[in-house]
C-alpha atoms as a PDB file:
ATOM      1  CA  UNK A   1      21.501 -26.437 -32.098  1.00  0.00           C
ATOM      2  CA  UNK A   2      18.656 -24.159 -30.944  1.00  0.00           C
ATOM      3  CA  UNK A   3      16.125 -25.266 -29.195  1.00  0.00           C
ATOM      4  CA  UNK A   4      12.459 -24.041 -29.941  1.00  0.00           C
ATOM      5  CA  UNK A   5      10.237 -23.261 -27.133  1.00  0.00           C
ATOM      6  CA  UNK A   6       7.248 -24.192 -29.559  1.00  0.00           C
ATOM      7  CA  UNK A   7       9.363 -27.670 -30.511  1.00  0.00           C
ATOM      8  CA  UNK A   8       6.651 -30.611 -29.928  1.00  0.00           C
ATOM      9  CA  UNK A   9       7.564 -33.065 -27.382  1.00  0.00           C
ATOM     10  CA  UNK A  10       8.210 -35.982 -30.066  1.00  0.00           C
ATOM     11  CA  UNK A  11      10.235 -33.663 -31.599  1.00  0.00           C
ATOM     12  CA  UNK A  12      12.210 -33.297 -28.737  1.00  0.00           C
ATOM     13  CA  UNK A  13      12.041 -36.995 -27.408  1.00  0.00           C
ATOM     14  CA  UNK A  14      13.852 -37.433 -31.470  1.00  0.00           C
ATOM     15  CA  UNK A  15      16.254 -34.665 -30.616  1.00  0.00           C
ATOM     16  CA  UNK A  16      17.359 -36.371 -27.350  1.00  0.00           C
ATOM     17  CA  UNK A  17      17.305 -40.071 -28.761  1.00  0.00           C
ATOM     18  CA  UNK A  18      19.543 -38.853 -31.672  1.00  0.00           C
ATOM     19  CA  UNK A  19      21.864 -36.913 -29.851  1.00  0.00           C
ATOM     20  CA  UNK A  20      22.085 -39.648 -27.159  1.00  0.00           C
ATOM     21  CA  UNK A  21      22.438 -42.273 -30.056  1.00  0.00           C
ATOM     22  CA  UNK A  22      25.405 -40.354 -31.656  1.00  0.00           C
ATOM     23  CA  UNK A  23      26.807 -39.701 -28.064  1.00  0.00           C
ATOM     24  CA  UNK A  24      26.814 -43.391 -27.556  1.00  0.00           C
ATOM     25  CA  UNK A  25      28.177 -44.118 -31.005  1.00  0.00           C
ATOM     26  CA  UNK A  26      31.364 -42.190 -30.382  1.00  0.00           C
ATOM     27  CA  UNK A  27      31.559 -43.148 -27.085  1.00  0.00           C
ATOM     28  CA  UNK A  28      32.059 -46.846 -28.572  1.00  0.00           C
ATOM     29  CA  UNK A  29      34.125 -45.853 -31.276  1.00  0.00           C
ATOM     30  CA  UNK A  30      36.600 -43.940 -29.131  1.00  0.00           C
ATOM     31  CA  UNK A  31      36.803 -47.268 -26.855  1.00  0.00           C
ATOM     32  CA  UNK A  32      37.826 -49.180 -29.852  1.00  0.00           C
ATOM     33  CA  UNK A  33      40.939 -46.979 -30.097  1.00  0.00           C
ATOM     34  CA  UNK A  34      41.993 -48.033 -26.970  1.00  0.00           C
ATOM     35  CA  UNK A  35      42.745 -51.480 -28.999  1.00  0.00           C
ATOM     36  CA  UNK A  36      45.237 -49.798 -31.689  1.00  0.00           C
ATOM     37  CA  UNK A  37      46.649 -47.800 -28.325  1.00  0.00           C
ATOM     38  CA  UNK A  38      45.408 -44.578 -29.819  1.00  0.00           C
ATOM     39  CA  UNK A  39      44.955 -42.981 -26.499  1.00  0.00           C
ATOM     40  CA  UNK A  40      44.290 -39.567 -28.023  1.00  0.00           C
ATOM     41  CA  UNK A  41      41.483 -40.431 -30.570  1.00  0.00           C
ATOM     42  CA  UNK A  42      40.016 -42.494 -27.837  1.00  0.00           C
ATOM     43  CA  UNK A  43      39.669 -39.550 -25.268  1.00  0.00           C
ATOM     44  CA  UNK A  44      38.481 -37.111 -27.538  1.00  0.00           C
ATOM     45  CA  UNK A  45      35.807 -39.430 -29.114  1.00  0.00           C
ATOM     46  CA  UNK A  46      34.722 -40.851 -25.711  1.00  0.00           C
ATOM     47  CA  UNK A  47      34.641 -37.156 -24.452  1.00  0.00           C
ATOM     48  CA  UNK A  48      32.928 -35.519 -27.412  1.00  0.00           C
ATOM     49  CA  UNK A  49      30.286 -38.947 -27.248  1.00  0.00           C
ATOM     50  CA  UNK A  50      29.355 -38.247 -23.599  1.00  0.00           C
ATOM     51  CA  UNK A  51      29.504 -34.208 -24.060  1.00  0.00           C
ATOM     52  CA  UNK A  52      27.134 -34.698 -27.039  1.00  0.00           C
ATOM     53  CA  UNK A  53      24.907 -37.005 -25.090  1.00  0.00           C
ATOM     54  CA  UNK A  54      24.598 -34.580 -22.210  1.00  0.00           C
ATOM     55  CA  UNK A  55      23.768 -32.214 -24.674  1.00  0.00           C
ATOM     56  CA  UNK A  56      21.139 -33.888 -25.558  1.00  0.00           C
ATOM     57  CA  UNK A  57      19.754 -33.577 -22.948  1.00  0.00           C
ATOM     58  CA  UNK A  58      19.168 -29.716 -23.185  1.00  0.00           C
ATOM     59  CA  UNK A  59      16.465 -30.894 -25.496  1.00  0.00           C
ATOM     60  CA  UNK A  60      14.339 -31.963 -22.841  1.00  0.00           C
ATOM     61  CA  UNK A  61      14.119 -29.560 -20.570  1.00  0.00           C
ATOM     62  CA  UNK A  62      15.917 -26.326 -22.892  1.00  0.00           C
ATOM     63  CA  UNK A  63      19.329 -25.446 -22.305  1.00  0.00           C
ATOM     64  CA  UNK A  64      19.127 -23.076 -19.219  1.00  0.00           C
ATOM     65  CA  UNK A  65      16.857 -25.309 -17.285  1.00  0.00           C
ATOM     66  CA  UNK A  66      18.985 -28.524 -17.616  1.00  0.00           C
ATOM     67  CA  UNK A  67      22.153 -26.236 -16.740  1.00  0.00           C
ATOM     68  CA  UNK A  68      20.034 -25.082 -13.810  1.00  0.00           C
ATOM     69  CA  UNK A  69      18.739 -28.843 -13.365  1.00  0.00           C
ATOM     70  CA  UNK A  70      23.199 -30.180 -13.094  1.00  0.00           C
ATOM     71  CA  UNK A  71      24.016 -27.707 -10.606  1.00  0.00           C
ATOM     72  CA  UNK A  72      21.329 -28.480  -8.016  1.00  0.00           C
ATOM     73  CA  UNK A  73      22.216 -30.058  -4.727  1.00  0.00           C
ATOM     74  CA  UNK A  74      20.946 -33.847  -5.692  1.00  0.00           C
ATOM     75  CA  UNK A  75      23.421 -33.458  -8.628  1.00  0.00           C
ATOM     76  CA  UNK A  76      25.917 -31.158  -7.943  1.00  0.00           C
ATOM     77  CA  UNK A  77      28.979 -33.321  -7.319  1.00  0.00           C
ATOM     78  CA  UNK A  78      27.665 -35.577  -9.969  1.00  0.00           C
ATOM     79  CA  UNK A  79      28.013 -32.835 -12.201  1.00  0.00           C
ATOM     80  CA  UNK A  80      31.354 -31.696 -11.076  1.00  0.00           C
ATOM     81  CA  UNK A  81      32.920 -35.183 -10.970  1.00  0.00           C
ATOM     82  CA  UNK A  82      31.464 -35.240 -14.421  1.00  0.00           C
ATOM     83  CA  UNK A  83      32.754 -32.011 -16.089  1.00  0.00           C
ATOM     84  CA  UNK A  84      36.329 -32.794 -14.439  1.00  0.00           C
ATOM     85  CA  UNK A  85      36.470 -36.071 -15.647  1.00  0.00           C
ATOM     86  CA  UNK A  86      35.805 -35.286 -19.117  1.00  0.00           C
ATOM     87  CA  UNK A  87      38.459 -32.392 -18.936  1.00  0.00           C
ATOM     88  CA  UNK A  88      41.412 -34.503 -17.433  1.00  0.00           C
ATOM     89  CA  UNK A  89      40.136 -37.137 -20.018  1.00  0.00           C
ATOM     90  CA  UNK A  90      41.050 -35.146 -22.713  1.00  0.00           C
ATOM     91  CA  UNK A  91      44.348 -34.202 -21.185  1.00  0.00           C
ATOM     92  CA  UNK A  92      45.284 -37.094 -19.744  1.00  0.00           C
ATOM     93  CA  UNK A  93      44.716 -38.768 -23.328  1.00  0.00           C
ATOM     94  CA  UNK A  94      45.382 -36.220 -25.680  1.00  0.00           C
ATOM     95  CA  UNK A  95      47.826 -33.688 -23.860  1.00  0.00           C
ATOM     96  CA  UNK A  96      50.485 -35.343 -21.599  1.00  0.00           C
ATOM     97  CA  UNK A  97      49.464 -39.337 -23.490  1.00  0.00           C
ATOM     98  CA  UNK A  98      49.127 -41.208 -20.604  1.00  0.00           C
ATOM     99  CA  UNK A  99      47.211 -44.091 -22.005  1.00  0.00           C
ATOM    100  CA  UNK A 100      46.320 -45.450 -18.170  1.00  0.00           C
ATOM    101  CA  UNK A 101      45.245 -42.337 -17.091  1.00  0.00           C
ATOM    102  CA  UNK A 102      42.909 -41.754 -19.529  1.00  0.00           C
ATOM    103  CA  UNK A 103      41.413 -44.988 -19.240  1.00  0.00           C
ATOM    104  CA  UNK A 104      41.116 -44.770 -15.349  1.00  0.00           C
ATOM    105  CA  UNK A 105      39.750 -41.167 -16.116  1.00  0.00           C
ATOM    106  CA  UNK A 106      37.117 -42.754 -18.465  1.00  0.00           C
ATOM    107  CA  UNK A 107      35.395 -44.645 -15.840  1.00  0.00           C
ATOM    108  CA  UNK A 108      35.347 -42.125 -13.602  1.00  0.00           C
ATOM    109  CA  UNK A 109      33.469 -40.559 -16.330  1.00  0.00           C
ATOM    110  CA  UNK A 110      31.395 -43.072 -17.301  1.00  0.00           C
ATOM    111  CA  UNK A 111      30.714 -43.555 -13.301  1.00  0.00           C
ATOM    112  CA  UNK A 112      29.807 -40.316 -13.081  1.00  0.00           C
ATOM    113  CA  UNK A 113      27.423 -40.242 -16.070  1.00  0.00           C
ATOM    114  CA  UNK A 114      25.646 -42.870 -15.021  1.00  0.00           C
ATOM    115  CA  UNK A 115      25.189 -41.546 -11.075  1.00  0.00           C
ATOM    116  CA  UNK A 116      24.352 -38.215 -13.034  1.00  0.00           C
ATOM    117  CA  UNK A 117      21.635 -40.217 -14.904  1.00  0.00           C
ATOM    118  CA  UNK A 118      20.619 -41.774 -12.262  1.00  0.00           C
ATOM    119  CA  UNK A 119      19.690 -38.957 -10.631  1.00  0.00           C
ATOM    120  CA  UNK A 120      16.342 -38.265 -12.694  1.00  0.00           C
ATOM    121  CA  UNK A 121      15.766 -41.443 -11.878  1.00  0.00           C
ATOM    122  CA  UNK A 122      12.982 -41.371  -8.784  1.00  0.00           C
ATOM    123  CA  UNK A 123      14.548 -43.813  -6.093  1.00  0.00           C
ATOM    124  CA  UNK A 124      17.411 -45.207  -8.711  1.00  0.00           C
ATOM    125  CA  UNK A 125      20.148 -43.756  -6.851  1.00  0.00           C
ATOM    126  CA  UNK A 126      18.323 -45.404  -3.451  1.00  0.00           C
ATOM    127  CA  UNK A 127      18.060 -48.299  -4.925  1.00  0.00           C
ATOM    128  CA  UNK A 128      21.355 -48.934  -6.818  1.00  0.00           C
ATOM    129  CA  UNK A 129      22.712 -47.908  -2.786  1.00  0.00           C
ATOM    130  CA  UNK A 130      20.706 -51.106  -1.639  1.00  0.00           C
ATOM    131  CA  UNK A 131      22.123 -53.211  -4.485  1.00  0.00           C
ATOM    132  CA  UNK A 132      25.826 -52.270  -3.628  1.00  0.00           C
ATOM    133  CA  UNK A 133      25.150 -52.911   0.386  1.00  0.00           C
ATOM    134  CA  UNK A 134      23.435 -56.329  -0.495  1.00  0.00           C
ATOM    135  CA  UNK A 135      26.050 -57.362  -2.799  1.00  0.00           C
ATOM    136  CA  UNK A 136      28.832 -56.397  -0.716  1.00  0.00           C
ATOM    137  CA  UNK A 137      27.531 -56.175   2.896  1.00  0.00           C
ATOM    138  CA  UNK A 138      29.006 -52.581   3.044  1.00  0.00           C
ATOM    139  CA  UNK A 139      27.548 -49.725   3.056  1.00  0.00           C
ATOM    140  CA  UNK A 140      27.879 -47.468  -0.131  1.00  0.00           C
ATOM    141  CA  UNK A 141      30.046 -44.416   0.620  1.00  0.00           C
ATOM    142  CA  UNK A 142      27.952 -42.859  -2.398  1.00  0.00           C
END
C-alpha cells in the first residue's frame, strides 16, 4: 500500500488499526497451528501477522520515517532482535521443521515486538525495568 502524504490522520489512525488488527489476527491463527503441530503454517502466519502489523505502522509516520524511526539508537537492537527473529522463525518453522525452535523463536519475537513497542512509549520501557526489579529483586539486564 501507498501511503498519501495528503492522507487525513483518521485515515491513517484506520490504516494502522486495520493493519494492526489483521496482524494480530494471523498472529492468533498461526498460534493455533501449533495445536495440530503444523509448525510451518504457524511460523509463516505468526511472521506474516507481526510483519503486517509493523507495517502498519508505516502509516503513521510514512514508510521512510518509521524505517528511519527502527534504526535509531533507542530502538536499534529492538529492531534487529526483531527482524532476526522473524527470519529464523520462518526457517526454523518452515525450512529445517523444528517445531521447538520455532516456538522458542516466537517469543523472542513477540519479546521483541513488544520492547520495540514499547519504545514509543514515553517512560514504558523505564517503567516495565522497575516492574521486573520489583518483582524479582534483580535488576533487568534490558
Amino acid at each position: 500500500a501507498v501511503v498519501s502524504t495528503q492522507s487525513t490522520g483518521e485515515n491513517r489512525l484506520y490504516a494502522f488499526g486495520a493493519c494492526f488488527a489483521i496482524g494480530i489476527f494471523l498472529s492468533i491463527f498461526g498460534s493455533i497451528e501449533i495445536f495440530f503441530q503444523n509448525y510451518t503454517t504457524f511460523a509463516l502466519l505468526y511472521s506474516l501477522g507481526t510483519i503486517v502489523a509493523l507495517a502498519g505502522t508505516c502509516f503513521l509516520r510514512g514508510p521512510m520515517s518509521q524505517i528511519k524511526k527502527m534504526f535509531d539508537k533507542d530502538r536499534l537492537i529492538a529492531s534487529c532482535v526483531l527482524l532476526a527473529s522473524i527470519v529464523l522463525t520462518i526457517v526454523c518453522g518452515a525450512v529445517i521443521k523444528v517445531g521447538i525452535l520455532a516456538i522458542i523463536c516466537c517469543i523472542v519475537q513477540f519479546l521483541a515486538f513488544t520492547w520495540y513497542t514499547l519504545s514509543y512509549i514515553p517512560y514504558a520501557r523505564n517503567a516495565v525495568k522497575s516492574c521486573f526489579s520489583g518483582c524479582t529483586g534483580m535488576e533487568c539486564p534490558c
